[in-house]
N, C-alpha and C. Protein backbone atom coordinates (compact mmCIF):
# COMPACT_ATOMS: atom_id res chain seq x y z
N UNK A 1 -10.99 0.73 34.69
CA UNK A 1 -11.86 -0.05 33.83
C UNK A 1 -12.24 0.71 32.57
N UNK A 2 -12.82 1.91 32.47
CA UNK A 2 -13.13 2.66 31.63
C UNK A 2 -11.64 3.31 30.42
N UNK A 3 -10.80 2.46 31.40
CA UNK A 3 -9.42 2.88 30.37
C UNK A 3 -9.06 2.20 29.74
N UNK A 4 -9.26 0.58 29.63
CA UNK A 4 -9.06 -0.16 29.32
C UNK A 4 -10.41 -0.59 27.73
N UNK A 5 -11.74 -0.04 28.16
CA UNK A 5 -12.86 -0.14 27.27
C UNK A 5 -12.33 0.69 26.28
N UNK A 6 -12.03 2.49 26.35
CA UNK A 6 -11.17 3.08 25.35
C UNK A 6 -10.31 3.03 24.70
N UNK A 7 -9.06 2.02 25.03
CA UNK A 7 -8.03 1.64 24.92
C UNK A 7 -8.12 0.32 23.56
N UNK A 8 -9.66 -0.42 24.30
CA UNK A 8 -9.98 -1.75 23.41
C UNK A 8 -10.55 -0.97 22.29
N UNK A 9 -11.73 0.11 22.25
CA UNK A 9 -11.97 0.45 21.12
C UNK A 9 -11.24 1.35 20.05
N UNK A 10 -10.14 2.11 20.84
CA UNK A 10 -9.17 2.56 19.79
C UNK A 10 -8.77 1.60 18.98
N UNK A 11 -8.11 0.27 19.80
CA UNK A 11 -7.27 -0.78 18.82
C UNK A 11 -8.06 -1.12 17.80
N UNK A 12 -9.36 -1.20 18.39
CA UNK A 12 -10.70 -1.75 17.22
C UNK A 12 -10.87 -0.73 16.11
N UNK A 13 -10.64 0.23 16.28
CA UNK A 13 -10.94 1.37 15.37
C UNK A 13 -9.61 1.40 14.14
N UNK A 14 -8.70 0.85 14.65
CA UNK A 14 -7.43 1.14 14.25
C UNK A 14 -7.67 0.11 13.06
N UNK A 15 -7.46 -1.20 13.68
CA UNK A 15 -8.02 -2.50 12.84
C UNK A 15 -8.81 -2.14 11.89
N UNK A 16 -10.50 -1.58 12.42
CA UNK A 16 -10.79 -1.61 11.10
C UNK A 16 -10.46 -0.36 9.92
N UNK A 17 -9.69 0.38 10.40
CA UNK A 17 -8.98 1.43 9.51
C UNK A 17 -8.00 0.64 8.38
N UNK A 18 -7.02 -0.27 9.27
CA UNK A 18 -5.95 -0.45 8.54
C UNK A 18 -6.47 -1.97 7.75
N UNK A 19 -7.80 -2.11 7.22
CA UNK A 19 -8.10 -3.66 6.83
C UNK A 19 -8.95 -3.12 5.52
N UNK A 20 -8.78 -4.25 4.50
CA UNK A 20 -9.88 -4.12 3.08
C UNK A 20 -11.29 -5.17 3.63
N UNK A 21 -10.98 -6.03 4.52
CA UNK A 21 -12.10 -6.71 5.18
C UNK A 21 -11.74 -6.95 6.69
N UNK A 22 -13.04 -7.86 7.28
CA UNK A 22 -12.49 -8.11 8.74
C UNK A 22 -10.99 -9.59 8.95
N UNK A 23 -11.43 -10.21 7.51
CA UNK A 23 -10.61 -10.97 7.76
C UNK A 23 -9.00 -10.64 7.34
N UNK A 24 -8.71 -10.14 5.74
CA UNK A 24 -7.63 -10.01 5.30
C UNK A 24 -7.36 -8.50 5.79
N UNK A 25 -5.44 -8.36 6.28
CA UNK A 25 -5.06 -7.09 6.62
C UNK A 25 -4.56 -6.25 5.18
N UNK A 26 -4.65 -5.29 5.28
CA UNK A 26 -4.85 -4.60 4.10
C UNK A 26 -3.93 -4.51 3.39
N UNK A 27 -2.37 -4.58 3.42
CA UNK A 27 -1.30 -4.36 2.58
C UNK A 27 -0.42 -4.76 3.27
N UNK A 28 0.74 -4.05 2.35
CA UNK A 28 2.22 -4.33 2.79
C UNK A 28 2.88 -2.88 3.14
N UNK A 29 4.26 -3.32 3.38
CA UNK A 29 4.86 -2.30 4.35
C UNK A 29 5.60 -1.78 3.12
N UNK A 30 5.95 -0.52 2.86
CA UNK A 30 7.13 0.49 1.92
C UNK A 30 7.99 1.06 2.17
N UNK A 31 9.17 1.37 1.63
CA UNK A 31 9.91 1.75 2.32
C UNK A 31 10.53 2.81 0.81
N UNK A 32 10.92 3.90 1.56
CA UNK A 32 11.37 4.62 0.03
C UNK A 32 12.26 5.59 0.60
N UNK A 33 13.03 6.04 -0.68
CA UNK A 33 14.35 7.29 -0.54
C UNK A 33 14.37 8.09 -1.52
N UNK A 34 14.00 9.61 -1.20
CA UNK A 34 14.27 9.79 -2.70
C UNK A 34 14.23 11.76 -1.70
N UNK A 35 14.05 12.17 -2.55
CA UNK A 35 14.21 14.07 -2.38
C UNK A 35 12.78 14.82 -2.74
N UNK A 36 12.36 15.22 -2.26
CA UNK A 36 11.36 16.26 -2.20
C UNK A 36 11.35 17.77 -1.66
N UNK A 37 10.28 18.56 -1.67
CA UNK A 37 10.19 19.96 -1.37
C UNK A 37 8.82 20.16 -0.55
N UNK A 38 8.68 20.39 0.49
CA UNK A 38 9.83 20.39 1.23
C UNK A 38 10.40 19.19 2.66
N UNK A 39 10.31 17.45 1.73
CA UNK A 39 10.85 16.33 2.31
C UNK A 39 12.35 16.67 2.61
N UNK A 40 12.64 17.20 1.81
CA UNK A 40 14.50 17.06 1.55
C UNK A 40 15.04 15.57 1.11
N UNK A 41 16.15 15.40 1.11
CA UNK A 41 16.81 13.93 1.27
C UNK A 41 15.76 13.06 1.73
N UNK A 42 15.09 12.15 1.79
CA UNK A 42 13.82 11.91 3.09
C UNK A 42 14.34 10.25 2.66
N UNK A 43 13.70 9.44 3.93
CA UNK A 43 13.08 8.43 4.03
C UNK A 43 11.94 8.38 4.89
N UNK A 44 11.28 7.33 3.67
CA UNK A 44 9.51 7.14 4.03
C UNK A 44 9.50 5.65 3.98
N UNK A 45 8.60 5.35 5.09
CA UNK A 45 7.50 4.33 5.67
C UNK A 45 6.24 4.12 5.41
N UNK A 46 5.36 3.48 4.55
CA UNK A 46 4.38 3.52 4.54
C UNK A 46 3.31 2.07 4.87
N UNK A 47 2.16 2.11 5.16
CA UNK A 47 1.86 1.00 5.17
C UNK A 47 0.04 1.05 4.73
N UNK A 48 -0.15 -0.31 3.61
CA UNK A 48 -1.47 0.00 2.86
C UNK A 48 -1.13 -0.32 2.02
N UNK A 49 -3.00 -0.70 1.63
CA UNK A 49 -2.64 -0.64 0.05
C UNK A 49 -3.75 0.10 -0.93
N UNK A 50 -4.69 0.15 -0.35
CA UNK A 50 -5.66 0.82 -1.12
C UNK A 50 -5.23 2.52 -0.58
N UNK A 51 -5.65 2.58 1.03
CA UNK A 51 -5.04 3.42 1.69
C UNK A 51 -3.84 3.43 2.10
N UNK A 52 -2.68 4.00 2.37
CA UNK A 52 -1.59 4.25 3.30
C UNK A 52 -1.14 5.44 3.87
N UNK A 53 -0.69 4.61 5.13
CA UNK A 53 -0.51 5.81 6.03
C UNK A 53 1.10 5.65 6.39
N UNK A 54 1.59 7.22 6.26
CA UNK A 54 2.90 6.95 7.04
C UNK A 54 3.67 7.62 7.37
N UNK A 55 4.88 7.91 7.47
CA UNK A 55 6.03 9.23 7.91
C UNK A 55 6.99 8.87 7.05
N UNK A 56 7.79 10.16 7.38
CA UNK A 56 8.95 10.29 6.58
C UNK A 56 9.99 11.69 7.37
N UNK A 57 11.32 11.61 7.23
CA UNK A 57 12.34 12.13 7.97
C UNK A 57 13.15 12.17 6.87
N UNK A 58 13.38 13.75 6.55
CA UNK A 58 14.53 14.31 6.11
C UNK A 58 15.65 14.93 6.21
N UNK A 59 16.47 15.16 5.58
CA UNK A 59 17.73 16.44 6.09
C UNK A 59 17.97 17.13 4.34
N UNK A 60 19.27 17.90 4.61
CA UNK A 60 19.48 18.70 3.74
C UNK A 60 20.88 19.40 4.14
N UNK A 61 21.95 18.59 4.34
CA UNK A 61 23.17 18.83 4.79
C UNK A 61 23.86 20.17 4.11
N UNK A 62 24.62 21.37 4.10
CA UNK A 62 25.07 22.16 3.33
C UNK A 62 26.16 22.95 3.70
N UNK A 63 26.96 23.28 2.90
CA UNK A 63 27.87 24.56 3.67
C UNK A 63 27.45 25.98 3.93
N UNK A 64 27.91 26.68 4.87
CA UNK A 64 26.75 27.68 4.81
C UNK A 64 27.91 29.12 5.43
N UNK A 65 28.70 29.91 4.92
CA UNK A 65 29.63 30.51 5.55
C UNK A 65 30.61 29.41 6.28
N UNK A 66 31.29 28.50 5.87
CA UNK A 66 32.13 27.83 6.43
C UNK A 66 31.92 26.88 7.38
N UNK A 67 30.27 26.85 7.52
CA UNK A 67 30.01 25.98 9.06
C UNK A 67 29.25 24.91 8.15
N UNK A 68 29.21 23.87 8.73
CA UNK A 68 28.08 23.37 8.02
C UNK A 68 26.69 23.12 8.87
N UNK A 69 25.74 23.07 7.84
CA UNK A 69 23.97 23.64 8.75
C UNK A 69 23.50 22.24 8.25
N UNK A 70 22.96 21.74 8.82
CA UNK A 70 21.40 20.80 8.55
C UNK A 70 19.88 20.87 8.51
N UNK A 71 19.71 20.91 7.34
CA UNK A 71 18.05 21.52 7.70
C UNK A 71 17.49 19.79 8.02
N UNK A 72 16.30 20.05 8.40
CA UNK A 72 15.55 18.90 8.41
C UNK A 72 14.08 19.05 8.65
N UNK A 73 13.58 17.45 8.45
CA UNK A 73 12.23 17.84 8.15
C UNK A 73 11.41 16.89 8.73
N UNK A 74 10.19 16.21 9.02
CA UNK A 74 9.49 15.41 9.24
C UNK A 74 8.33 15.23 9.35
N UNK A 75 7.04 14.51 8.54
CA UNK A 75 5.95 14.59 8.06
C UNK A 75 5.19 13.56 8.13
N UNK A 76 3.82 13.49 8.67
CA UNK A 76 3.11 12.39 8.52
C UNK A 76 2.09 12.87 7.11
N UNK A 77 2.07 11.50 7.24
CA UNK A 77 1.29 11.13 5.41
C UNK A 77 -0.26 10.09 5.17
N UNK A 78 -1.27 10.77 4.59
CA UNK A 78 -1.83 9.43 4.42
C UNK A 78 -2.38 9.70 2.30
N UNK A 79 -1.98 8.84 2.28
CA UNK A 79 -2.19 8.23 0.50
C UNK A 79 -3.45 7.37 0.06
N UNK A 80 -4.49 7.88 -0.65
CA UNK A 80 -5.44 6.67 -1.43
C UNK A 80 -5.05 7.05 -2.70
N UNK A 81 -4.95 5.59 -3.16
CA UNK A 81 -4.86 5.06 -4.49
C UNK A 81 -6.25 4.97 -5.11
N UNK A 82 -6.35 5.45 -6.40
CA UNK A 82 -7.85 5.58 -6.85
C UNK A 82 -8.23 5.23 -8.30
N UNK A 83 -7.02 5.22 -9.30
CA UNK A 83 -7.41 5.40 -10.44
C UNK A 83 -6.44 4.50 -11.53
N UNK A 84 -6.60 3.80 -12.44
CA UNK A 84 -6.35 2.81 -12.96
C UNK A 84 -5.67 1.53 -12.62
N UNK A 85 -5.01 0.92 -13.37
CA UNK A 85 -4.52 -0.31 -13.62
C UNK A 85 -2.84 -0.40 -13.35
N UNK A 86 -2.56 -1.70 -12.45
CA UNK A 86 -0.65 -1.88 -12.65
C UNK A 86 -0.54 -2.88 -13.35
N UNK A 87 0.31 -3.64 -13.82
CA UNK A 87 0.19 -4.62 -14.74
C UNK A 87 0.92 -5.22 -14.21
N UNK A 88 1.51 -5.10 -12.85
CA UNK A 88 2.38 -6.09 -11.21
C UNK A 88 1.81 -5.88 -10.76
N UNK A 89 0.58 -5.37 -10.09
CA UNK A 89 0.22 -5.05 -8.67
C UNK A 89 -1.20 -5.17 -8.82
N UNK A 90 -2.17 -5.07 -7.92
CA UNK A 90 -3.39 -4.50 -7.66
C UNK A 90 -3.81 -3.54 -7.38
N UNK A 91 -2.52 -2.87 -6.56
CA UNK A 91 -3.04 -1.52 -6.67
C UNK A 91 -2.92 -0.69 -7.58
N UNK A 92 -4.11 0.29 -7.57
CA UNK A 92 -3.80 1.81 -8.50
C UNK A 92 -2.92 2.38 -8.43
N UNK A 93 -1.72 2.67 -9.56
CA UNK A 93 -1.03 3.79 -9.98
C UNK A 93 -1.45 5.15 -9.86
N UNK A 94 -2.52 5.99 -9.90
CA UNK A 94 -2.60 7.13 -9.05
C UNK A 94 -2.86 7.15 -7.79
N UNK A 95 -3.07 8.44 -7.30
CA UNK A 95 -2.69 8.67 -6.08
C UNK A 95 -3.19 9.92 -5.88
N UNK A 96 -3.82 10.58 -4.63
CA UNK A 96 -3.62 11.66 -3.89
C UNK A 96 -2.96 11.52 -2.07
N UNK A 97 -2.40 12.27 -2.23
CA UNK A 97 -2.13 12.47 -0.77
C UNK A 97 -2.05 13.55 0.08
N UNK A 98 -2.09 13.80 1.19
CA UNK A 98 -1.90 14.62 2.09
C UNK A 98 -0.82 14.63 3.45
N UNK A 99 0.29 15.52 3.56
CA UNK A 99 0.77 15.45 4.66
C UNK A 99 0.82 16.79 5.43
N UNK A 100 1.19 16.68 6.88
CA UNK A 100 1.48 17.38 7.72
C UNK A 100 3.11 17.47 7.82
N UNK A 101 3.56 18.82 7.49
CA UNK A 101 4.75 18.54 8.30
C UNK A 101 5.31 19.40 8.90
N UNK A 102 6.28 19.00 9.86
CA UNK A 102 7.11 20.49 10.71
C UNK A 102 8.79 19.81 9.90
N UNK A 103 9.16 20.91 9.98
CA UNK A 103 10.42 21.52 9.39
C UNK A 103 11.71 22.94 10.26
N UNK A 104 13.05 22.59 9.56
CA UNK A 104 13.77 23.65 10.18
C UNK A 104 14.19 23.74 8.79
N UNK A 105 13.96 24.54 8.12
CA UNK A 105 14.67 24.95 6.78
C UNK A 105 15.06 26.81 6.64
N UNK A 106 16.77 26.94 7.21
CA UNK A 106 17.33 27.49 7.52
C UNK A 106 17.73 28.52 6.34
N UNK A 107 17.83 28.12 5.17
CA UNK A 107 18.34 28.72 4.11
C UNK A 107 17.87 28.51 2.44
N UNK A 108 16.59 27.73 2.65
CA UNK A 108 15.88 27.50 1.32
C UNK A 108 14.93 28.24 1.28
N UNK A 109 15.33 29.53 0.33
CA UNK A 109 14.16 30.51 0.38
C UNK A 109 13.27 29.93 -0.99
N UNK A 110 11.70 30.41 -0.32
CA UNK A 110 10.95 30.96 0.74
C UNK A 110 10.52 29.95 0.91
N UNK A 111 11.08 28.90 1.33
CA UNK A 111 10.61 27.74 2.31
C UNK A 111 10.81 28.35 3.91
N UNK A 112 12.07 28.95 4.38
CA UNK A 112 12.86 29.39 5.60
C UNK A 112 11.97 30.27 6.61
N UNK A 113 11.02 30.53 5.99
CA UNK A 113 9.66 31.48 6.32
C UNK A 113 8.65 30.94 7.63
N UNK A 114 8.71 29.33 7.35
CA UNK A 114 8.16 28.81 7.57
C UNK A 114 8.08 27.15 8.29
N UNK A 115 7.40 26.81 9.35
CA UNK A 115 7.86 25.68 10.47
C UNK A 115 7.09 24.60 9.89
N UNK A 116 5.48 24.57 10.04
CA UNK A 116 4.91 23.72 10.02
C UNK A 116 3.79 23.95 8.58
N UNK A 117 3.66 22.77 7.71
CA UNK A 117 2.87 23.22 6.63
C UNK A 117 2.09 21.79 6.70
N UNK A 118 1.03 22.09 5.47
CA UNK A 118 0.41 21.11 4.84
C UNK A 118 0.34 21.01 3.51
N UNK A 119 0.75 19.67 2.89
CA UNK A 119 1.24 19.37 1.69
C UNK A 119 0.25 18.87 0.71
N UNK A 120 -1.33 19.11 0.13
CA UNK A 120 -1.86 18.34 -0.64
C UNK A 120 -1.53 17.76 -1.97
N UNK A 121 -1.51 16.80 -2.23
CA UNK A 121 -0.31 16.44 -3.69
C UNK A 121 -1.14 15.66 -4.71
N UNK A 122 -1.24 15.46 -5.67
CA UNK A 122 -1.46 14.03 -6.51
C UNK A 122 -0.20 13.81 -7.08
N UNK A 123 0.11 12.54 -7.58
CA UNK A 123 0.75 11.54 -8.02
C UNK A 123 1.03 10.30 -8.81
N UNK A 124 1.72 9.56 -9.20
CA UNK A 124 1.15 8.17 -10.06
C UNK A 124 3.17 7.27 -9.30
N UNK A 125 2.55 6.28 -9.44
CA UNK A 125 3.25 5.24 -8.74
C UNK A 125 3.49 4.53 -10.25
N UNK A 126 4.85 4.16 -10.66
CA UNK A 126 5.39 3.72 -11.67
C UNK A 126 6.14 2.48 -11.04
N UNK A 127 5.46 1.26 -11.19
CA UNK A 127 6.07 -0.30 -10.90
C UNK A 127 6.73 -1.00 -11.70
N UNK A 128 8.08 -0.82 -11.37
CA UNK A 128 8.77 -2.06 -11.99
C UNK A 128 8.81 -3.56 -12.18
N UNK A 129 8.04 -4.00 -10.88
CA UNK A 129 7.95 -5.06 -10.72
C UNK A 129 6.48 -5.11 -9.59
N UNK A 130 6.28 -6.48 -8.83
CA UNK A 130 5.85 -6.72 -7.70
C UNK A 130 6.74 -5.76 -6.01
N UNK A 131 7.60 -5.56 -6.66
CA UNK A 131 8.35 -4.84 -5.63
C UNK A 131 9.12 -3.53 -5.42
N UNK A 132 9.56 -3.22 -6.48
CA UNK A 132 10.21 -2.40 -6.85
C UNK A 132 9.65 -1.27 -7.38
N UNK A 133 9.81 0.14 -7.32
CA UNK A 133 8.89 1.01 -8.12
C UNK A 133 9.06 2.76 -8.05
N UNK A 134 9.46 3.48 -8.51
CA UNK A 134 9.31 5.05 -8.11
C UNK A 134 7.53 5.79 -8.07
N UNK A 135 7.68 6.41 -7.17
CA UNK A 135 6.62 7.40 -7.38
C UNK A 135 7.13 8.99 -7.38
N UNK A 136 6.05 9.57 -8.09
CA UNK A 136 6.34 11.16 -8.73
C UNK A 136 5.25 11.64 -7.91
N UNK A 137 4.95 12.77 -7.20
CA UNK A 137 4.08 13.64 -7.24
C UNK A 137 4.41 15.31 -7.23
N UNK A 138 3.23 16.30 -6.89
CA UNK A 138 3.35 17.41 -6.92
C UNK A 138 1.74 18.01 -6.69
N UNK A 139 2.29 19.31 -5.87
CA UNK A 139 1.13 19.59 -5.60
C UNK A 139 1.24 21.20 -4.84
N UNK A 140 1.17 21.59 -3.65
CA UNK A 140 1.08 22.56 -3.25
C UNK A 140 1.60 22.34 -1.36
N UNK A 141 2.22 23.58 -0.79
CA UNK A 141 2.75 24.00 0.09
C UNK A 141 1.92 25.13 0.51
N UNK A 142 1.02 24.25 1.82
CA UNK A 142 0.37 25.63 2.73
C UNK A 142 0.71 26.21 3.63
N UNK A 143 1.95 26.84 4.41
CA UNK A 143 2.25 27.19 5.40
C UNK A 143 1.29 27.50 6.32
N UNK A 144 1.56 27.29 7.60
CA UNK A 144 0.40 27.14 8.86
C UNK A 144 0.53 27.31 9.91
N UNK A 145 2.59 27.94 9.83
CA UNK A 145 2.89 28.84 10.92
C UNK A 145 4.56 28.75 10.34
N UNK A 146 4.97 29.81 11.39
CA UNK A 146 6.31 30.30 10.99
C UNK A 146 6.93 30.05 12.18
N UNK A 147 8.16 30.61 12.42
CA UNK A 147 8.72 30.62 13.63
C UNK A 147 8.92 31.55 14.24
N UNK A 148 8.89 31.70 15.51
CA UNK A 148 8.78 33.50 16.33
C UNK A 148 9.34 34.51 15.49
N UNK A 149 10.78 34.34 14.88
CA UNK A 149 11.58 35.08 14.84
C UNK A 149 10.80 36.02 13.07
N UNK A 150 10.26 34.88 12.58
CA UNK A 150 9.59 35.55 11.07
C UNK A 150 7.93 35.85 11.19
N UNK A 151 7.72 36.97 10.32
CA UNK A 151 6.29 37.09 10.69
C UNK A 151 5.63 36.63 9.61
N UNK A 152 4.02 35.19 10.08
CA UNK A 152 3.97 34.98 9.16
C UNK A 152 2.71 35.47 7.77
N UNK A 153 3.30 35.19 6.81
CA UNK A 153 2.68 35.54 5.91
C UNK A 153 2.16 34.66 4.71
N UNK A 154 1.07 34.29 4.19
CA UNK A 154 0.42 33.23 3.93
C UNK A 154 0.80 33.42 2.58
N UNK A 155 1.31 32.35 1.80
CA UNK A 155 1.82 32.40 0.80
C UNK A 155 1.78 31.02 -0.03
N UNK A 156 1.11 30.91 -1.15
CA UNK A 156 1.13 29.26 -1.80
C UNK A 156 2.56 29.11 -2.20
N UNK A 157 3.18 28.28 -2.12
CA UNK A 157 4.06 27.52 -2.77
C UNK A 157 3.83 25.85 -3.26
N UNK A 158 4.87 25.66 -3.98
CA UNK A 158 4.94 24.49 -4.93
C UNK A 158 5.82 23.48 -3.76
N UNK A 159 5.23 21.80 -4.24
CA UNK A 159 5.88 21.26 -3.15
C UNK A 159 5.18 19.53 -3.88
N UNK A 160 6.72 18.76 -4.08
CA UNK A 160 6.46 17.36 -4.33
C UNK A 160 7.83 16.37 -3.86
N UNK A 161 7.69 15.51 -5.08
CA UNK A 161 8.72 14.77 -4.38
C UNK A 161 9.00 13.37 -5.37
N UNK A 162 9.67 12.65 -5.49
CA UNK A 162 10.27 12.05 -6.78
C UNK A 162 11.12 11.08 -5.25
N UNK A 163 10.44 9.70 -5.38
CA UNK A 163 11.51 8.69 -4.51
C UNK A 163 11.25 7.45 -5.07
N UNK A 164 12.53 6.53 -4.99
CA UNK A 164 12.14 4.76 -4.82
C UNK A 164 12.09 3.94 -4.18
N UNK A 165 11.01 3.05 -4.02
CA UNK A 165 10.39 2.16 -3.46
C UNK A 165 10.69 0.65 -3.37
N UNK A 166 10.65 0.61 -2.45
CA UNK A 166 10.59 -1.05 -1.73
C UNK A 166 9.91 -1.78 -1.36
N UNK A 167 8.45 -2.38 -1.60
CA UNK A 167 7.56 -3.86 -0.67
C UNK A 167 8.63 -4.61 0.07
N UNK A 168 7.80 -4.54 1.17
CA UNK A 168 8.24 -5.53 1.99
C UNK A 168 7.14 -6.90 2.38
């Protein structure tokens, strides 16, 4: 019984996370492709519109001494939009965001240092249309652990990402 009361108020919590009121749900779904540091190659999911929340899965295919290596990557994301006008949309063209991500980046120094980071970024969302649109950001790379084999050492790096976008 008591699993089911937790269970109801997560969903409730969720709801009113992902809503601009109780009645209307808050946005639409995104879908984007584009290259970042350290996304790689990535595709992203997002969903929102004032807020969004979402993931994204990269690689970084290469030759490497004759073999070929794959780095890869994968990150959750959440985005508020805050600051001016689209002249398609309602939502704001800027942006901050934040992600989490873990990574295997084998040979991109001094990314290779490092497993799991956190990405704080700003940005601006450039709309072509009602649907269509790139976003730019940039921001910073906090490393937040390494992998056994490297010892780690706390170091800022640079870290954004340049992709295009899809409404669904």
């Amino acid at each position: 019984m008591k699993s089911s009361i937790y269970l109801f108020k997560s969903i409730l919590l969720i709801g009113l996370i992902l809503s601009d009121n109780p009645i209307k749900a808050q946005g639409k779904l995104e879908l984007s492709g584009g290259f970042g540091m350290p996304e790689l190659f990535n595709l992203k999911v997002k969903y929102g519109k004032v807020v969004q929340i979402g993931a994204s899965a990269g690689i970084y295919p290469f030759e490497w001494f004759n073999e070929t290596v794959v780095d890869w990557s994968c990150n959750a994301e959440i985005t508020y939009h805050f600051f001016g006008k689209s002249k398609y949309i309602e939502q704001a063209p800027w942006f901050v965001s934040g992600s989490l991500g873990f990574f295997d980046l084998g040979v991109i120094d001094p990314y290779e240092s490092y497993d799991i980071s956190f990405n704080p970024r700003i940005g601006r969302t450039l709309n072509f249309s009602k649907r269509l649109g790139v976003n730019l950001d940039f921001g910073l790379f906090l490393p937040l652990s390494a992998p056994e084999d490297y010892p780690y050492d706390f170091m800022l790096l640079p870290s954004g990402s340049f992709s295009f976008f899809i409404r669904l």
